[in-house]
PDB file of N, CA and C in Angstrom:
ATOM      1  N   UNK A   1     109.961  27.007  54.221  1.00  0.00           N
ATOM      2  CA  UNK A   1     110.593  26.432  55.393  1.00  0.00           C
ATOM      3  C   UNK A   1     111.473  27.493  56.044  1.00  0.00           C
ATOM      4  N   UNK A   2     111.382  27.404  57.440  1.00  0.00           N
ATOM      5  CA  UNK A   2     112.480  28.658  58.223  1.00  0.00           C
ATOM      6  C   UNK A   2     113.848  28.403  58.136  1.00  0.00           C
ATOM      7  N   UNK A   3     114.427  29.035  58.566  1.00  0.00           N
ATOM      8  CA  UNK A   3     113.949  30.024  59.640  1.00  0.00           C
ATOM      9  C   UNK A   3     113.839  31.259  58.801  1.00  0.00           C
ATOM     10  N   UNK A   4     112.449  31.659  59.572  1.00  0.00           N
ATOM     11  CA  UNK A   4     111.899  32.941  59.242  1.00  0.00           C
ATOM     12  C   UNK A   4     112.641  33.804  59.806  1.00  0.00           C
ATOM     13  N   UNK A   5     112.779  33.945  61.010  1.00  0.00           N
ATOM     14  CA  UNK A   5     113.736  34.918  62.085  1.00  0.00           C
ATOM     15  C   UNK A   5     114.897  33.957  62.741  1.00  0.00           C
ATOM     16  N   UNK A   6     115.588  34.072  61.894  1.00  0.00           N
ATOM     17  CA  UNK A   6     116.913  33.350  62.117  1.00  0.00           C
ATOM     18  C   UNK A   6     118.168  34.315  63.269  1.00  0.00           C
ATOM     19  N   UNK A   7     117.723  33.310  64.309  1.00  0.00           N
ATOM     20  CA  UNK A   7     118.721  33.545  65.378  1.00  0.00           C
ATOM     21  C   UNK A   7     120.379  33.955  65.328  1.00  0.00           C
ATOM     22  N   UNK A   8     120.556  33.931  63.929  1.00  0.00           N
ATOM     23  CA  UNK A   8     121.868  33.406  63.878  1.00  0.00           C
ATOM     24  C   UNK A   8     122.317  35.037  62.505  1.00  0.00           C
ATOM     25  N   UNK A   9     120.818  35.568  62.343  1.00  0.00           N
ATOM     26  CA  UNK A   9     120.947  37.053  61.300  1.00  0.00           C
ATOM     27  C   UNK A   9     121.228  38.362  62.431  1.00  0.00           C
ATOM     28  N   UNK A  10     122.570  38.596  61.817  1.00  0.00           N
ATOM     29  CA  UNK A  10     123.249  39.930  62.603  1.00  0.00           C
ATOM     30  C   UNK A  10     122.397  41.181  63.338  1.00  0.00           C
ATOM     31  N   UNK A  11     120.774  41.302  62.293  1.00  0.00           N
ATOM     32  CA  UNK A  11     119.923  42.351  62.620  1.00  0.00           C
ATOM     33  C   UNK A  11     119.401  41.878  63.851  1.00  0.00           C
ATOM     34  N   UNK A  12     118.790  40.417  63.616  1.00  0.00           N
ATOM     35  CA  UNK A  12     117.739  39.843  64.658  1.00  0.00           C
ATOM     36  C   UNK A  12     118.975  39.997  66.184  1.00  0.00           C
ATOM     37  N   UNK A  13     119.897  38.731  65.815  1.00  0.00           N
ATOM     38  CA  UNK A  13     120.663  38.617  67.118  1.00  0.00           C
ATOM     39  C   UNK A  13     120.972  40.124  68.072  1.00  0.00           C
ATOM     40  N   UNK A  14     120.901  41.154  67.072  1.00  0.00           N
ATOM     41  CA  UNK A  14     121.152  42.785  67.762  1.00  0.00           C
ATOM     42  C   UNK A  14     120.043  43.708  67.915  1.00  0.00           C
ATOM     43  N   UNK A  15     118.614  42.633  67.651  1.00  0.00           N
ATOM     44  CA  UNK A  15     117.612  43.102  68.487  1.00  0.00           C
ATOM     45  C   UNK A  15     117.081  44.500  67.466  1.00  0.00           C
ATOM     46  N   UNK A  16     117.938  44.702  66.127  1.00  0.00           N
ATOM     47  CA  UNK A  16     117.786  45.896  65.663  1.00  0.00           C
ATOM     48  C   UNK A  16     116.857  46.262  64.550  1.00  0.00           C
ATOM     49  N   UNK A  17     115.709  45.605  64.645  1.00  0.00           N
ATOM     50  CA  UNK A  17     114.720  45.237  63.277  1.00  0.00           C
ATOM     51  C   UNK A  17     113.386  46.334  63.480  1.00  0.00           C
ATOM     52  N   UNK A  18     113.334  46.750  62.098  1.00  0.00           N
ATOM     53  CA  UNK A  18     112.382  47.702  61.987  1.00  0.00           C
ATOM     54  C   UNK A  18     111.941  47.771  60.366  1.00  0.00           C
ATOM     55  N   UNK A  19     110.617  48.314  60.554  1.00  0.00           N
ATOM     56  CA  UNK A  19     109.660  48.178  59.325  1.00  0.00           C
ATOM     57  C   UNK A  19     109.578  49.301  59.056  1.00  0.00           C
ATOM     58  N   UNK A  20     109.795  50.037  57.372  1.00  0.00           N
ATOM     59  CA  UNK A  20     109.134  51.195  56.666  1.00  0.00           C
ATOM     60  C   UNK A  20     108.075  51.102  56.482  1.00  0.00           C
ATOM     61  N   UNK A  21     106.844  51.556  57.090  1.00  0.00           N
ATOM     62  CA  UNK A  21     105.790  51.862  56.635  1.00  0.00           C
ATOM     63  C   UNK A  21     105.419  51.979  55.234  1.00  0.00           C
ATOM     64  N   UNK A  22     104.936  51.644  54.552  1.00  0.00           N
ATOM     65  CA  UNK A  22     104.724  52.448  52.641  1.00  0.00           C
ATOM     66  C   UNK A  22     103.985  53.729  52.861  1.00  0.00           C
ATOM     67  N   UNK A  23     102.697  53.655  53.846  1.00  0.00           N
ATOM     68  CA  UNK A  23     101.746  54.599  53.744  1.00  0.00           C
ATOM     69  C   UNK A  23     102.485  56.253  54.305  1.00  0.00           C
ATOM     70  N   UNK A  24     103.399  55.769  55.153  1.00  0.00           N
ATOM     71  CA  UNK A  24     104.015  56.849  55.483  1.00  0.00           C
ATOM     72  C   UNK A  24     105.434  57.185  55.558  1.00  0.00           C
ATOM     73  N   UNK A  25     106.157  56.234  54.970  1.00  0.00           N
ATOM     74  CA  UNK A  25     107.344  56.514  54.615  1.00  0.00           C
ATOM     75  C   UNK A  25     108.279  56.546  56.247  1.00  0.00           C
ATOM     76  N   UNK A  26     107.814  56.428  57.008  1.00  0.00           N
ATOM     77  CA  UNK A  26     108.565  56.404  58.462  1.00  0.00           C
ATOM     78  C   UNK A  26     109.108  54.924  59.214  1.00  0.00           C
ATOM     79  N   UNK A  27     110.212  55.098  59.791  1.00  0.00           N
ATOM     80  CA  UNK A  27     110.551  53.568  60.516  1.00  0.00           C
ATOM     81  C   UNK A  27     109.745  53.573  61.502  1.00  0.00           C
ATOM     82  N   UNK A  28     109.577  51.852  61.894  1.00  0.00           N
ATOM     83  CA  UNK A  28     108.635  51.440  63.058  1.00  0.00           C
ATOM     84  C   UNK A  28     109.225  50.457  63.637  1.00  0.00           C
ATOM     85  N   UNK A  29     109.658  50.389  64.813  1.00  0.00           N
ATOM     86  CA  UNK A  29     110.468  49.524  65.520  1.00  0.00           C
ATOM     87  C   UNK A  29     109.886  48.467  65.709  1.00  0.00           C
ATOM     88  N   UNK A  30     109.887  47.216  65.341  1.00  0.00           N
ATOM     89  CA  UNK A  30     108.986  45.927  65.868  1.00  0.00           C
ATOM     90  C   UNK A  30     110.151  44.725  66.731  1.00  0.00           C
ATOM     91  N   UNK A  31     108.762  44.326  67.779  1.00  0.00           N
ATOM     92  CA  UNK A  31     109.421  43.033  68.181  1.00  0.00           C
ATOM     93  C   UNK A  31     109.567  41.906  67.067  1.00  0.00           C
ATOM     94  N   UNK A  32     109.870  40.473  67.663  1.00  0.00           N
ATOM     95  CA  UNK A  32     109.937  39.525  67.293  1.00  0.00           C
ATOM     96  C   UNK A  32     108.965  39.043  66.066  1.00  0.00           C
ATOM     97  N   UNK A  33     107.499  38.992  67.532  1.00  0.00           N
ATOM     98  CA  UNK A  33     106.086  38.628  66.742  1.00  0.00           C
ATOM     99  C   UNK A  33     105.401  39.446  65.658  1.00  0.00           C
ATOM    100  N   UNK A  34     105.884  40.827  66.024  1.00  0.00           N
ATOM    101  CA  UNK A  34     105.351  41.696  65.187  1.00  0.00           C
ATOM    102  C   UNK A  34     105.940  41.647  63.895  1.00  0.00           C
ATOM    103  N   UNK A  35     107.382  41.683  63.925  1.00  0.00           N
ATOM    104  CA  UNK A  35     108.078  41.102  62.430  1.00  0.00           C
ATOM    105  C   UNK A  35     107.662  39.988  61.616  1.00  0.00           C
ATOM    106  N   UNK A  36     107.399  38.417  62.577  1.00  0.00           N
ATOM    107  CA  UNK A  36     106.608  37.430  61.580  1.00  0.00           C
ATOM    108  C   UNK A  36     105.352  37.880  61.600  1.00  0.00           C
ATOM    109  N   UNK A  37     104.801  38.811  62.002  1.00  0.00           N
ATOM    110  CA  UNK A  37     103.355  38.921  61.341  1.00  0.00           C
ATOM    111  C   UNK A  37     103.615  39.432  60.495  1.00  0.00           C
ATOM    112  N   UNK A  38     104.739  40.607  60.188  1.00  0.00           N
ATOM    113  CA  UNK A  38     104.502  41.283  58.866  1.00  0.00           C
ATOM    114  C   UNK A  38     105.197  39.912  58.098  1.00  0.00           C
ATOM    115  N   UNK A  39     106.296  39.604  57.975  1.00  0.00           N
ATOM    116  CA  UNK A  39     106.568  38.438  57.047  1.00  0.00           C
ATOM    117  C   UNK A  39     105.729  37.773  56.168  1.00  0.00           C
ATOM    118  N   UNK A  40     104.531  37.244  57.614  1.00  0.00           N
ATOM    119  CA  UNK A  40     103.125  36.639  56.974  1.00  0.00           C
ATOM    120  C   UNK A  40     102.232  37.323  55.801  1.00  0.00           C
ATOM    121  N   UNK A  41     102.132  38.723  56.582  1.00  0.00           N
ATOM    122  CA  UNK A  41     101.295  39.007  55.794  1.00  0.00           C
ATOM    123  C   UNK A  41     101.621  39.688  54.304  1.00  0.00           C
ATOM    124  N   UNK A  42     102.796  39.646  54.488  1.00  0.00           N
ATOM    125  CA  UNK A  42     103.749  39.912  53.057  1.00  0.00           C
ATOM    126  C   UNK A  42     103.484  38.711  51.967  1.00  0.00           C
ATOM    127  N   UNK A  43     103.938  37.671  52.384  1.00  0.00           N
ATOM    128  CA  UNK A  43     103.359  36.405  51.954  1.00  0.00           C
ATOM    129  C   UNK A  43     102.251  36.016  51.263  1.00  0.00           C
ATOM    130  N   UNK A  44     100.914  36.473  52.251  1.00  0.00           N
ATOM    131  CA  UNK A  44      99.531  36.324  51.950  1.00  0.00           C
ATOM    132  C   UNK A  44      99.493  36.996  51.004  1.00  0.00           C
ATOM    133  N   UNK A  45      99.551  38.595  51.180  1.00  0.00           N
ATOM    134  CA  UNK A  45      99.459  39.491  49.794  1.00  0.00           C
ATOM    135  C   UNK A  45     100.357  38.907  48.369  1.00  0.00           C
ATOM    136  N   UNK A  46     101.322  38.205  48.513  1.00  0.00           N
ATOM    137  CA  UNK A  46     102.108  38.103  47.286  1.00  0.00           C
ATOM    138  C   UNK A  46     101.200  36.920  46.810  1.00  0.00           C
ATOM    139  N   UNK A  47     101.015  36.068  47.365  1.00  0.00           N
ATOM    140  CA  UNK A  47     100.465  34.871  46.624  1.00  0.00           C
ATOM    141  C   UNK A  47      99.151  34.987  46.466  1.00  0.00           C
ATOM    142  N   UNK A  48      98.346  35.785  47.144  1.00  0.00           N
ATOM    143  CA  UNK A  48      97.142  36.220  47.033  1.00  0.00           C
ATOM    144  C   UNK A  48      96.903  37.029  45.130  1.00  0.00           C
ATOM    145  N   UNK A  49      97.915  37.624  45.471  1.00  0.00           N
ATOM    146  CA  UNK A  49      97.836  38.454  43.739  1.00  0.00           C
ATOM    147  C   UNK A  49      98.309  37.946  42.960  1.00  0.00           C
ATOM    148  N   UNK A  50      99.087  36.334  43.498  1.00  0.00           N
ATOM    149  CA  UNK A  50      99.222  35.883  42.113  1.00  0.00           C
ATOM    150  C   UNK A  50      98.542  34.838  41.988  1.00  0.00           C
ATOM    151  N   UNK A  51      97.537  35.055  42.845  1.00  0.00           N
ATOM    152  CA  UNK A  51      96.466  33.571  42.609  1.00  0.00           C
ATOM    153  C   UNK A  51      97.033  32.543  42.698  1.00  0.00           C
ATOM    154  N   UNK A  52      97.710  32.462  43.576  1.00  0.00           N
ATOM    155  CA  UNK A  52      98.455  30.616  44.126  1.00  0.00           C
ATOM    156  C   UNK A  52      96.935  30.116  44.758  1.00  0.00           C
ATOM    157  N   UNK A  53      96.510  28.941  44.132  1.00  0.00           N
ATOM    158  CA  UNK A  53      95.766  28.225  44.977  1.00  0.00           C
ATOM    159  C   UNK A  53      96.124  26.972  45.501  1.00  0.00           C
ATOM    160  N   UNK A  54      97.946  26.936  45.673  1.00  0.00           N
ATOM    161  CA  UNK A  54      99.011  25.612  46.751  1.00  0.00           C
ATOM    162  C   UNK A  54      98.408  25.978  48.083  1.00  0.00           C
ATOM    163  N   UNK A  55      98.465  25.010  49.140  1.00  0.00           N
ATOM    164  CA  UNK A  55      98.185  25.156  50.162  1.00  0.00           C
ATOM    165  C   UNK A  55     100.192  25.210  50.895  1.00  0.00           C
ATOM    166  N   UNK A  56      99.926  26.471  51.652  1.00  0.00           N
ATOM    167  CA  UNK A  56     101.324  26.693  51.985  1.00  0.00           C
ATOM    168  C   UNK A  56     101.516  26.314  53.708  1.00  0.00           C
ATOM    169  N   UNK A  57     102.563  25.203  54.151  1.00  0.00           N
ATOM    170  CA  UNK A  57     102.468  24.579  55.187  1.00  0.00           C
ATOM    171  C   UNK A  57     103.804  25.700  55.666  1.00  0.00           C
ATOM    172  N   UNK A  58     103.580  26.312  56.877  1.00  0.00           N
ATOM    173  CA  UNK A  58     104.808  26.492  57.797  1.00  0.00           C
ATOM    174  C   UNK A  58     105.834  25.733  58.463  1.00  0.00           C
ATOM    175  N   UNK A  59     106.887  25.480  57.924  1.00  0.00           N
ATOM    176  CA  UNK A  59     108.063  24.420  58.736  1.00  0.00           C
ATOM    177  C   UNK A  59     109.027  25.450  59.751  1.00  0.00           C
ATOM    178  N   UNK A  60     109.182  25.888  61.080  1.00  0.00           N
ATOM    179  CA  UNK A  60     109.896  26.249  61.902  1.00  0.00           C
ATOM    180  C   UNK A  60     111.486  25.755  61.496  1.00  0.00           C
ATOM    181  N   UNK A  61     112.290  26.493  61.930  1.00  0.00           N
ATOM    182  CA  UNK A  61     113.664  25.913  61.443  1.00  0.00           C
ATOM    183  C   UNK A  61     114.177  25.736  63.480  1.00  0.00           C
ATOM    184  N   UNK A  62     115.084  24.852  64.009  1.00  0.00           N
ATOM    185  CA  UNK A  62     115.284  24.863  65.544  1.00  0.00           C
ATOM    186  C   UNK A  62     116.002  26.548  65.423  1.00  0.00           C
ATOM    187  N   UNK A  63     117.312  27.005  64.419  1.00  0.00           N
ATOM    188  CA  UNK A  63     117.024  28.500  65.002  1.00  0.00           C
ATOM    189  C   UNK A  63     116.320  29.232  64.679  1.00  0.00           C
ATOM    190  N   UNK A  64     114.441  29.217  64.627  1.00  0.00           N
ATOM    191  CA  UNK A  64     113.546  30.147  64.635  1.00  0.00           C
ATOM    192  C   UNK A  64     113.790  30.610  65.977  1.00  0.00           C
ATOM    193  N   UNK A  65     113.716  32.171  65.970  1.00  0.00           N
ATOM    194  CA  UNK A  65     114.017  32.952  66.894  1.00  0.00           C
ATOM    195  C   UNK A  65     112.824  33.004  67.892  1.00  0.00           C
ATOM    196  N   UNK A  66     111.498  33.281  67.156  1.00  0.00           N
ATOM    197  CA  UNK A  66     110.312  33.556  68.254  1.00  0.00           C
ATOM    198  C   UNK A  66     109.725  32.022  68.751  1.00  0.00           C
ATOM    199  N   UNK A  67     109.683  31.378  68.027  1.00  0.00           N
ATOM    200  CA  UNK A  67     109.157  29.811  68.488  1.00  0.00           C
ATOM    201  C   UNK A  67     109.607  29.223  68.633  1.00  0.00           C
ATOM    202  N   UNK A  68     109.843  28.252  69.752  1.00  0.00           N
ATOM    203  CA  UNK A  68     110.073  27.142  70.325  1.00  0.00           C
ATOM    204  C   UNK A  68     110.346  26.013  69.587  1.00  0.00           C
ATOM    205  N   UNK A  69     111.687  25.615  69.438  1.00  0.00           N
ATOM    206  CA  UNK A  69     111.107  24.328  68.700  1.00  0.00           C
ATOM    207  C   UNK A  69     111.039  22.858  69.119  1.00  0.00           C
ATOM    208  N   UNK A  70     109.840  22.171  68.908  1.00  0.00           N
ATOM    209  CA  UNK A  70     109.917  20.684  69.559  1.00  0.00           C
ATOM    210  C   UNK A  70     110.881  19.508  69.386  1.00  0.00           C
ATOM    211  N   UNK A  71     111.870  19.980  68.466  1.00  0.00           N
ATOM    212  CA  UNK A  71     112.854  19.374  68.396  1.00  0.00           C
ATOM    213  C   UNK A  71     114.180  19.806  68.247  1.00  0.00           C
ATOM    214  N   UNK A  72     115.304  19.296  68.716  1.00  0.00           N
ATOM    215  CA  UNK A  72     116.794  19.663  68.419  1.00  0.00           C
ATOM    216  C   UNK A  72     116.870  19.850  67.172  1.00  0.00           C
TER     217      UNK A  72
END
């Protein structure tokens, strides 16, 4: 359950988020979307290798930063 990109985390709110590469050891500046994709796919790989076969539902938190939320 979110928030994944919490509106309310000092890095996000200052816009200042960036990814180490592994393969190359260098920073990479990402937006919003580009950060929950890596999140995701951090995710996939972890439970992937540990053979989770739960089905994992996404819950938005209202301060998710990149998505909208349909409710207060």
């Amino acid at each position: 359950m979110g928030p994944f990109l919490d509106g309310n985390n000092e890095d996000i709110a200052r816009a200042d988020i960036c990814y180490q590469d592994p393969s190359t050891n260098e920073l990479e500046f990402l937006d919003y979307d580009e950060l929950f994709q890596q999140l995701l796919t951090y995710l996939h790989k972890e439970l992937t290798a540990a053979r989770v076969t739960t089905k994992v539902v996404l819950i938005p938190s209202a301060r998710e930063i990149n998505h909208i939320s349909p409710l207060p």
